[in-house]
Protein backbone atom coordinates (compact mmCIF):
# COMPACT_ATOMS: atom_id res chain seq x y z
CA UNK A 1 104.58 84.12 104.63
CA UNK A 2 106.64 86.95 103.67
CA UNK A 3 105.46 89.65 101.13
CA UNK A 4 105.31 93.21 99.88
CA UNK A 5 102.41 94.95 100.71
CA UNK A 6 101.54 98.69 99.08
CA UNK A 7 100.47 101.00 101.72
CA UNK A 8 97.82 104.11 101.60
CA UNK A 9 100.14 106.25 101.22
CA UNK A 10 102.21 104.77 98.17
CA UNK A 11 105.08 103.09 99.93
CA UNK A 12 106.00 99.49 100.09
CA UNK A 13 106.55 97.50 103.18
CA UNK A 14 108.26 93.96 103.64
CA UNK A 15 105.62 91.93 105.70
CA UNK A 16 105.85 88.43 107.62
CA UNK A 17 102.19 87.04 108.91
CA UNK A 18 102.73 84.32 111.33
CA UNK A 19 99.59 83.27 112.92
CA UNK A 20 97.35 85.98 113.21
CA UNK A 21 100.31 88.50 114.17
CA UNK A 22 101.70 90.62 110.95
CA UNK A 23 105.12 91.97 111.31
CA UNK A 24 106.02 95.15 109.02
CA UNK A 25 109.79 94.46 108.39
CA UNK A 26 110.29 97.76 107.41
CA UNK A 27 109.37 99.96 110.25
CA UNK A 28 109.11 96.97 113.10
CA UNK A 29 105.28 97.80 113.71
CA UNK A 30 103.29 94.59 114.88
CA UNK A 31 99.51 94.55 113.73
CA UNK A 32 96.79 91.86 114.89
CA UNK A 33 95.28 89.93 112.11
CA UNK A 34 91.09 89.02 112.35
CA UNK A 35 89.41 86.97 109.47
CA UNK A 36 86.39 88.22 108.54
CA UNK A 37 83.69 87.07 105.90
CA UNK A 38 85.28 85.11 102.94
CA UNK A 39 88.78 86.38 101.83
CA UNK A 40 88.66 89.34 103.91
CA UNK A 41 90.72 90.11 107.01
CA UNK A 42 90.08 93.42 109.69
CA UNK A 43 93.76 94.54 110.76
CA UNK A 44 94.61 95.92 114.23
CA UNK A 45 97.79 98.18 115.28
CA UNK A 46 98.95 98.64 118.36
CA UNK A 47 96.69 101.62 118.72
CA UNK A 48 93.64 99.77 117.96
CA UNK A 49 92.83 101.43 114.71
């Protein structure tokens, strides 16, 4: 699945989830995807935050 996501700070990012791996298109970043409680989903970076 590819989409635009709006970030925190007002920009837009091109994102790919493939399992539960999300790659940002836009800056190359890699974040680890966790389902949580109904639709909702906790998101890790590489930093762990």
């Amino acid at each position: 699945m590819i989409g635009n996501v709006l970030k925190p700070d007002g920009t837009v990012h091109i994102e790919q989830q493939v399992g539960n791996m999300r790659y940002d298109l836009t800056t190359g970043q890699v974040e680890t995807v966790v389902p949580a409680a109904g639709a909702t989903n906790l998101v890790f970076g590489a930093d762990g935050h």
